[in-house]
Protein backbone atom coordinates (compact mmCIF):
# COMPACT_ATOMS: atom_id res chain seq x y z
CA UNK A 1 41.08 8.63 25.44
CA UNK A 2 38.80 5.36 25.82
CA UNK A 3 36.34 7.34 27.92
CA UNK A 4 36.12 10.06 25.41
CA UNK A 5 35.15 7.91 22.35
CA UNK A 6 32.34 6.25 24.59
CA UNK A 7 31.18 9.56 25.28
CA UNK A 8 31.16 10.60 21.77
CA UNK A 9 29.74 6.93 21.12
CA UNK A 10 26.57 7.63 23.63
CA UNK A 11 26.47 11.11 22.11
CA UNK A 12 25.83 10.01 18.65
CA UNK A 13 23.53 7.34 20.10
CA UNK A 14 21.61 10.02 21.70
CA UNK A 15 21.46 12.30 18.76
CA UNK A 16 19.85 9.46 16.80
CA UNK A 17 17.56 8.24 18.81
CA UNK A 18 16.42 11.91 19.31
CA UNK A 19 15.94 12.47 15.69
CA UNK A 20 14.43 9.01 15.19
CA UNK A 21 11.93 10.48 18.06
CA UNK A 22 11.17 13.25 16.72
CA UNK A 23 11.05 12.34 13.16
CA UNK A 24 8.31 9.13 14.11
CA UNK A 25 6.73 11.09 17.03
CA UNK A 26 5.71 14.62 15.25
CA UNK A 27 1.96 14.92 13.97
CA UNK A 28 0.59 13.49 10.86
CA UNK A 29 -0.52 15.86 8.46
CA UNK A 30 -3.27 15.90 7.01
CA UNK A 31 -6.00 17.58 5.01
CA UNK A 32 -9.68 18.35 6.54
CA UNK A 33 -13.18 19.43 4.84
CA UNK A 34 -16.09 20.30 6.89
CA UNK A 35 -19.02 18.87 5.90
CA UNK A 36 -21.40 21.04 3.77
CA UNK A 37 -24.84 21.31 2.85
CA UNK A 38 -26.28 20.59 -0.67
CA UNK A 39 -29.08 18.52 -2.73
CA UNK A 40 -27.84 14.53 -2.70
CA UNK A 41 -28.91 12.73 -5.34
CA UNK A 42 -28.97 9.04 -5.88
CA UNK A 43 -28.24 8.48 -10.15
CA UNK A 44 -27.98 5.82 -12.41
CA UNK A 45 -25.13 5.85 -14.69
CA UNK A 46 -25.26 4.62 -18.22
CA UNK A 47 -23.48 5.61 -22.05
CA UNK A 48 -25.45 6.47 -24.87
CA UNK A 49 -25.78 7.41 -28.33
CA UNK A 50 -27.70 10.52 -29.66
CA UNK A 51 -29.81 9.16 -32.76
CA UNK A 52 -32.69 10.53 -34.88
CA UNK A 53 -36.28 9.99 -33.46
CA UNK A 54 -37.04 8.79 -37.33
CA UNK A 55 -34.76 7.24 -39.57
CA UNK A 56 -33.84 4.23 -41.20
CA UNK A 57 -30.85 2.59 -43.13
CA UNK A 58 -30.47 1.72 -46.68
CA UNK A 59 -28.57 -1.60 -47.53
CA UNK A 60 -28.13 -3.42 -50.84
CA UNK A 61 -29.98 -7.10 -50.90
CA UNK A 62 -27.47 -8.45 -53.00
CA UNK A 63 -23.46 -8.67 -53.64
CA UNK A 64 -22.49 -6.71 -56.16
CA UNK A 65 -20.28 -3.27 -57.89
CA UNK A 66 -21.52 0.23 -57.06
CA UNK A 67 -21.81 2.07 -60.47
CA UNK A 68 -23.71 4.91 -59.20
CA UNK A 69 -23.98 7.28 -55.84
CA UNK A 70 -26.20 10.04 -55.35
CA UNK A 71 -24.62 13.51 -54.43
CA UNK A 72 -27.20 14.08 -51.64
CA UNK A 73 -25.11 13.84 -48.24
CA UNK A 74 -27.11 16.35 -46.10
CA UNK A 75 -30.08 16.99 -48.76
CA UNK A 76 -33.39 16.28 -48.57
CA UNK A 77 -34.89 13.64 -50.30
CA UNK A 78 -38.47 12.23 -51.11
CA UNK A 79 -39.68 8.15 -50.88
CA UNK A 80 -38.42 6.56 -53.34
CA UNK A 81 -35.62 8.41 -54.29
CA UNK A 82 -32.78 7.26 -56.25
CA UNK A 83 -29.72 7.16 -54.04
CA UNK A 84 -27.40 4.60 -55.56
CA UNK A 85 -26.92 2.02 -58.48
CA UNK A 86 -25.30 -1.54 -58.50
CA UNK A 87 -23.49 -2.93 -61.39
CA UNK A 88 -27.16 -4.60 -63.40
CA UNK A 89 -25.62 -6.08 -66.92
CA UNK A 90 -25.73 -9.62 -65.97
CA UNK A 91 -29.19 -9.58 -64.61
CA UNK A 92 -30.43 -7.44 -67.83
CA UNK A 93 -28.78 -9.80 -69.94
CA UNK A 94 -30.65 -12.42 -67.98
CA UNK A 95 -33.79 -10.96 -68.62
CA UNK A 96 -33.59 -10.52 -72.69
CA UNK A 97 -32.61 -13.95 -72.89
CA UNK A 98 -35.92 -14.77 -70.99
CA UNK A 99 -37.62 -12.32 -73.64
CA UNK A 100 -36.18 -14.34 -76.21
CA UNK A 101 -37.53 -17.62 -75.12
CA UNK A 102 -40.86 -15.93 -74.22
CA UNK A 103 -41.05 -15.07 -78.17
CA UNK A 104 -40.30 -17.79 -79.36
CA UNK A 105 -42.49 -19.73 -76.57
CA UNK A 106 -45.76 -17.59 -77.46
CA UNK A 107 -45.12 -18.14 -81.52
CA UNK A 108 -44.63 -21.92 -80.84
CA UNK A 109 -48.27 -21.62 -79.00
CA UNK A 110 -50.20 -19.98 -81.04
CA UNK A 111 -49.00 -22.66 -83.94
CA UNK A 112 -50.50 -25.20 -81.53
CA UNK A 113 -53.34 -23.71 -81.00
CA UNK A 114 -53.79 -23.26 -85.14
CA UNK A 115 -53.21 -26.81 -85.70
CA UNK A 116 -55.27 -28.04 -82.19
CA UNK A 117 -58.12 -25.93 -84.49
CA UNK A 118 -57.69 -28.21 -87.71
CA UNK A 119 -57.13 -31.36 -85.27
CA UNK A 120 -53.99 -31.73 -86.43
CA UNK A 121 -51.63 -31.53 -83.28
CA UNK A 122 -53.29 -32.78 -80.50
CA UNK A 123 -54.60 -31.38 -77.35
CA UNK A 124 -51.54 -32.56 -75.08
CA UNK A 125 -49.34 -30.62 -77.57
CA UNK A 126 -51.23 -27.52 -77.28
CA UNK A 127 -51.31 -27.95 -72.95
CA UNK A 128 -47.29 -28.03 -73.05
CA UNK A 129 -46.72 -25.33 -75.25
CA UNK A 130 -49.31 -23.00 -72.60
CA UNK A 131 -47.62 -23.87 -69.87
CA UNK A 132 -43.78 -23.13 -71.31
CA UNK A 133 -45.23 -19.56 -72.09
CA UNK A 134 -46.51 -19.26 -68.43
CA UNK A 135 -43.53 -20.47 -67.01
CA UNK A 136 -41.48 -18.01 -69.48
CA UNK A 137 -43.76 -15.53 -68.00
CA UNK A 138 -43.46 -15.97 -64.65
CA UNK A 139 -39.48 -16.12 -64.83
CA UNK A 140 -39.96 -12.44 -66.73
CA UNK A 141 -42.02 -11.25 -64.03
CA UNK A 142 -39.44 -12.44 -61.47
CA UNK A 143 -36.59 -11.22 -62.73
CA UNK A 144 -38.01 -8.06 -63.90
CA UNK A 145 -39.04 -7.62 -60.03
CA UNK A 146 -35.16 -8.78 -58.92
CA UNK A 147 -33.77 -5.96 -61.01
CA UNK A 148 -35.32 -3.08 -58.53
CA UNK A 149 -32.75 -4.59 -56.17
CA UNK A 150 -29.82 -2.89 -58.11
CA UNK A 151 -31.56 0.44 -57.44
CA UNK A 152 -31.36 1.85 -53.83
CA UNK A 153 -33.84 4.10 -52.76
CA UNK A 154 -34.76 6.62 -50.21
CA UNK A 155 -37.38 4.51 -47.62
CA UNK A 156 -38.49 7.87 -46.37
CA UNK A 157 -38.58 11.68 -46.36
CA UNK A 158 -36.26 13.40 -44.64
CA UNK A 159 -32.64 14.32 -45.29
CA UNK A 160 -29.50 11.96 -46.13
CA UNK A 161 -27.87 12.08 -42.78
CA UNK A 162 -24.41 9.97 -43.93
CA UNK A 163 -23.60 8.30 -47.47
CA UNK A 164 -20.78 5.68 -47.82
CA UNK A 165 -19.64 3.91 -50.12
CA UNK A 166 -17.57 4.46 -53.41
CA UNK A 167 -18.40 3.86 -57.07
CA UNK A 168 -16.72 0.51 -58.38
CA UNK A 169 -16.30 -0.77 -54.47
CA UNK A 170 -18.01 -4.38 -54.27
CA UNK A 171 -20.76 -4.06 -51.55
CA UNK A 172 -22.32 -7.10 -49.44
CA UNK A 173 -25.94 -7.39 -48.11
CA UNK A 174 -26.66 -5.63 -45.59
CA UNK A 175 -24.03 -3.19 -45.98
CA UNK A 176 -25.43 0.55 -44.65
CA UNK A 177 -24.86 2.99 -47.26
CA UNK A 178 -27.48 5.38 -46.21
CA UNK A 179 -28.70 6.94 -43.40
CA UNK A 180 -31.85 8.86 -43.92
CA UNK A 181 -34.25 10.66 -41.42
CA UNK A 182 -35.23 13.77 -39.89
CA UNK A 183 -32.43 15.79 -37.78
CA UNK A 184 -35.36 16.23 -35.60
CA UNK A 185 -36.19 15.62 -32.88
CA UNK A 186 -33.70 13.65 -31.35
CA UNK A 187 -32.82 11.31 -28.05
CA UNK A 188 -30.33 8.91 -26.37
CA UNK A 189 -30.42 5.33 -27.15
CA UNK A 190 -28.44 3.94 -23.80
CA UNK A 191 -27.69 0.57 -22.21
CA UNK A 192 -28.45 0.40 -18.19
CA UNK A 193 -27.36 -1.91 -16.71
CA UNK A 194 -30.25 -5.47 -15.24
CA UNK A 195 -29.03 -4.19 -11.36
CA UNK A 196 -30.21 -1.05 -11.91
CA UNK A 197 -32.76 -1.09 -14.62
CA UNK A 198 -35.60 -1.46 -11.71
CA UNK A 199 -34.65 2.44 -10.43
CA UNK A 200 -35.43 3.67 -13.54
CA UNK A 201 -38.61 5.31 -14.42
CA UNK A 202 -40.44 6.79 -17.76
CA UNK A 203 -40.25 10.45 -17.01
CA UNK A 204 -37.40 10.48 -14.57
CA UNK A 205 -35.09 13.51 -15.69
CA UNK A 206 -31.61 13.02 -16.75
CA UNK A 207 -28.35 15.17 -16.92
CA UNK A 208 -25.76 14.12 -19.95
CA UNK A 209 -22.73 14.63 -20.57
CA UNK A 210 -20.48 14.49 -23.68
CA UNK A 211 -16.77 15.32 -24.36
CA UNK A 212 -17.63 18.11 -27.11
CA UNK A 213 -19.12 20.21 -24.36
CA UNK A 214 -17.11 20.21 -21.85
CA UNK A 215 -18.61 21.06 -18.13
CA UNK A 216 -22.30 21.44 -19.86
CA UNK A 217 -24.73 19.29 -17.67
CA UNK A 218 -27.65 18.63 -20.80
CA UNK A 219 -31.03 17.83 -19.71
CA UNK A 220 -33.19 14.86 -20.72
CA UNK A 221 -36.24 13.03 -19.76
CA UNK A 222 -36.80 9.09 -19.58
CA UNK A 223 -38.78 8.61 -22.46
CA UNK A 224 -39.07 4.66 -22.78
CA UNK A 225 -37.75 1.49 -21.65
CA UNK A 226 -37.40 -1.49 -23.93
CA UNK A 227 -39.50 -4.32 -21.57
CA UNK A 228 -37.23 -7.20 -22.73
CA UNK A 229 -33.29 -6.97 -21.92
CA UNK A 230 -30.06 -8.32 -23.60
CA UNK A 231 -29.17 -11.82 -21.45
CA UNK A 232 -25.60 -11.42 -22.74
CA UNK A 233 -24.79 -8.30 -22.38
CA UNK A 234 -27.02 -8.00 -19.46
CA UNK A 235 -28.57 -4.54 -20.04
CA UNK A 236 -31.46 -3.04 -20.91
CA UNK A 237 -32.12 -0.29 -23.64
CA UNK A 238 -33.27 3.29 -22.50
CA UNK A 239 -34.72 5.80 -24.56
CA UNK A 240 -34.22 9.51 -23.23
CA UNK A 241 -35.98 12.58 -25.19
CA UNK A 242 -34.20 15.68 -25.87
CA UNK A 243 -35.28 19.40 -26.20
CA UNK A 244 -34.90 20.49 -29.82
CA UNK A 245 -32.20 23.50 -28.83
CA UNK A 246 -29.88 20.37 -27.39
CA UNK A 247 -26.18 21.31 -29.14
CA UNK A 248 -25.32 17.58 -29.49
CA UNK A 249 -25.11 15.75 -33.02
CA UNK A 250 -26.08 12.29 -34.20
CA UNK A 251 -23.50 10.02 -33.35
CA UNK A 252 -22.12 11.83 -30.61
CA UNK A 253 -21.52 9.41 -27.17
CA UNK A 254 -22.96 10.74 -23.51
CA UNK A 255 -22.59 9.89 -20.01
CA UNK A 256 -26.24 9.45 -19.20
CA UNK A 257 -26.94 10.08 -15.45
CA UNK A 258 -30.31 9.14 -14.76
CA UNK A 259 -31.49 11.02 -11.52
CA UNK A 260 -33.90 8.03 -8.91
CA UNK A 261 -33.86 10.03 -6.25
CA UNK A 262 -32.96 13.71 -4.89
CA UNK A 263 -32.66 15.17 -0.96
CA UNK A 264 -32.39 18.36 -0.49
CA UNK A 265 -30.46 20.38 2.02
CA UNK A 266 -28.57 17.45 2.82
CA UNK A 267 -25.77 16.86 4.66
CA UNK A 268 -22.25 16.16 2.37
CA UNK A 269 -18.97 14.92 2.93
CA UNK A 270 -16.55 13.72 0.04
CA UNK A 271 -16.92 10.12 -0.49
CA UNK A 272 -13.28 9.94 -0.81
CA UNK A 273 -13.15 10.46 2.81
CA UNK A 274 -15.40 7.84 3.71
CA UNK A 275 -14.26 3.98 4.07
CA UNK A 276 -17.74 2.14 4.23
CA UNK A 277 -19.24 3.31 6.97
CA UNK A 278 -16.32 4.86 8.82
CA UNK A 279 -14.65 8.69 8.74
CA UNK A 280 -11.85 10.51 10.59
CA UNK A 281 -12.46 13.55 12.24
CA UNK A 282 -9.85 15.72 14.32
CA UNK A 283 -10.52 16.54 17.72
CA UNK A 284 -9.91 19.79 19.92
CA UNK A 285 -6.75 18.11 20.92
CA UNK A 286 -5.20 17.48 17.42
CA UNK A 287 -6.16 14.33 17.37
CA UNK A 288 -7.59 11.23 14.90
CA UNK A 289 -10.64 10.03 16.15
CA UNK A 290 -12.63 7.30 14.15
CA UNK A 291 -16.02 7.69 13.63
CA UNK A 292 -19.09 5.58 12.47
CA UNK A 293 -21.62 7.36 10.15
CA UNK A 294 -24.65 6.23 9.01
CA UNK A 295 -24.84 7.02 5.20
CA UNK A 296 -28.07 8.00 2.72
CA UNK A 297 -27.32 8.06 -0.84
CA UNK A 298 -23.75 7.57 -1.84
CA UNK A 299 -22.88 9.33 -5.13
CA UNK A 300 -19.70 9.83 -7.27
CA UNK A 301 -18.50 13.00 -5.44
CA UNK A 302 -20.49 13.27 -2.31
CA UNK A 303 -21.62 10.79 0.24
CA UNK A 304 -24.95 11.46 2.30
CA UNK A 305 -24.55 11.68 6.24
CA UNK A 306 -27.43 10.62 7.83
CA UNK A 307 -26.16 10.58 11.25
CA UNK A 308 -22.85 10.50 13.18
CA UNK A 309 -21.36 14.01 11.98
CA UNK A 310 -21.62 17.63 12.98
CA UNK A 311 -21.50 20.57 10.45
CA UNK A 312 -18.61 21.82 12.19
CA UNK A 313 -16.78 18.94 12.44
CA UNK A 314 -13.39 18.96 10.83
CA UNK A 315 -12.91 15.23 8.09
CA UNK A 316 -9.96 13.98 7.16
CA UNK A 317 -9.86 13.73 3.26
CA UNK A 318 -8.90 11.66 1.93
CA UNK A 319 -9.42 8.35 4.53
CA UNK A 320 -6.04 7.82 6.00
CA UNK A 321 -5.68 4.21 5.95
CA UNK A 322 -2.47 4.13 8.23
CA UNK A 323 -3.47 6.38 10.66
CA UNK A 324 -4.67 5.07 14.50
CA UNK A 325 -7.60 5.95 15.97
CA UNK A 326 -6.09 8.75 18.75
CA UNK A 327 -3.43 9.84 17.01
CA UNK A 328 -1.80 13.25 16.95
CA UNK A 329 -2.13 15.08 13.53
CA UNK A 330 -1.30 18.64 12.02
CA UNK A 331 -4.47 19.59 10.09
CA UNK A 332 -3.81 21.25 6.49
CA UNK A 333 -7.15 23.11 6.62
């Protein structure tokens, strides 16, 4: 009886260590990509906003109510249109008091001046009663002029691209309540970053991006480059022109790839299977072997191979770190 449990005791030992050999031993698998040829292009990446060519904002000078908003989202208007009102009683009130005092300043004068005649005021009389009615005049003059700040009005032609605002809402200076310019022609205002600001170029081309049109590369061209940067945000502003049959909208947000640099025919592999400068392969034998490549221009997608790979080699995608250098692997494909 003893010897039969130590057989069944080896037994069991055997059947573990036979599954522990064969579950640790077998192959690896793994997935493989051959590398391909294609155009590799070196890019620099940057957001953007789509904005009018012309345009310009209108913003109240002073605190005070709306009374009055134009209906004229989307319509054309002319310079010096009248787009909105702001609440103006107090400051015309202001002004007929100074009225008022100007009356009574310019009758009060020309009784000097009468009795400056007939030497009876005297001269110093007559010199302060002038220079109340300039003063009164002057204060006219300036408020009169202060009043054309509670009318807002069109800068420009073109059309009213957004209105905001509501009548009786209390606005602060510098609050935009117009946009107004032409819908035409258009470009991308973007931010590149100060590392990469010296690859860029006036006239490079440019493929965008945007989440309204989905899998649509859009052309653009590198139109101009502001010369001095932001020190805290560390960028620099790029302008990009667009062709006039562009689908995209003011306000809409791109990914701006900027192309530096393009090889064609080059040789590709998936920069997920690349770890710096190092790649897996798979041998005639089934096997891992590590491989040193020396690599152009590394994009999003695809990495350049300058040297160090085949076109019929077979990758491993993407770069197994666990795997040893010699071992035995099942390829996927």
């Amino acid at each position: 009886m003893k010897t039969v449990r130590i057989l069944s005791a080896v037994l069991v030992l055997a059947l573990i260590a036979g599954a522990a050999v064969w579950l640790f031993g077998r192959p690896a698998a793994v997935a493989t990509v051959a590398p391909r040829r294609g155009e590799a292009a070196q890019i620099v990446y940057a957001t953007g906003v789509i904005e009018p060519r012309v345009w310009a904002k209108v913003t109240p000078l002073i605190q005070e109510r709306i009374t009055a908003l134009c209906d004229c989202e989307g319509e054309p208007v002319e310079p010096g249109a009248e787009l909105a009102r702001l609440d103006s009683r107090e400051a015309e009130a202001t002004l007929s008091e100074l009225k008022a005092r100007q009356k009574l300043a310019a009758a009060e004068h020309d009784r000097q001046l009468v009795l400056a005649g007939r030497n009876v005021a005297s001269v110093q009389a007559l010199d302060q009663a002038r220079s109340e009615l300039s003063r009164l005049d002057a204060m006219i003059a300036g408020q009169t002029a202060k009043l054309e700040n509670y009318v807002l009005r069109a800068p420009m032609r073109g059309l009213v691209l957004r209105k905001d605002g509501e009548v009786g809402e209390i606005v602060d200076p510098g609050t935009i309540l117009f946009w107004v310019g032409e819908p035409k022609p258009l470009w991308v205002i973007a931010d590149v970053n100060e590392e990469d600001i010296p690859q860029v170029m006036v006239g490079q081309r440019a493929l965008l991006r945007a989440d309204a049109f989905p899998g649509q590369a859009l052309p653009a061209t590198v139109d101009s480059i502001t010369p001095k940067g932001d020190p805290v945000a560390k960028t620099y502003r790029v302008r990009l022109a667009l062709p006039d049959d562009t689908p995209v909208r003011i306000g809409m947000t791109v990914d701006v790839n900027i192309v530096n640099r393009t090889v064609p025919n080059a040789l590709l592999v998936p920069a997920e299977a690349v770890n710096g400068d190092t790649v897996f392969t798979v041998d005639a034998d089934s096997r891992a072997r590590r491989r040193t490549i020396a690599a152009g221009i590394r994009g999003i997608r695809d990495i350049e191979v300058l040297s160090g790979l085949a076109e019929g080699d077979r990758v491993i995608t993407p770069f197994p770190e666990a795997l040893a250098d010699g071992a035995r692997v099942a390829p996927e494909g």
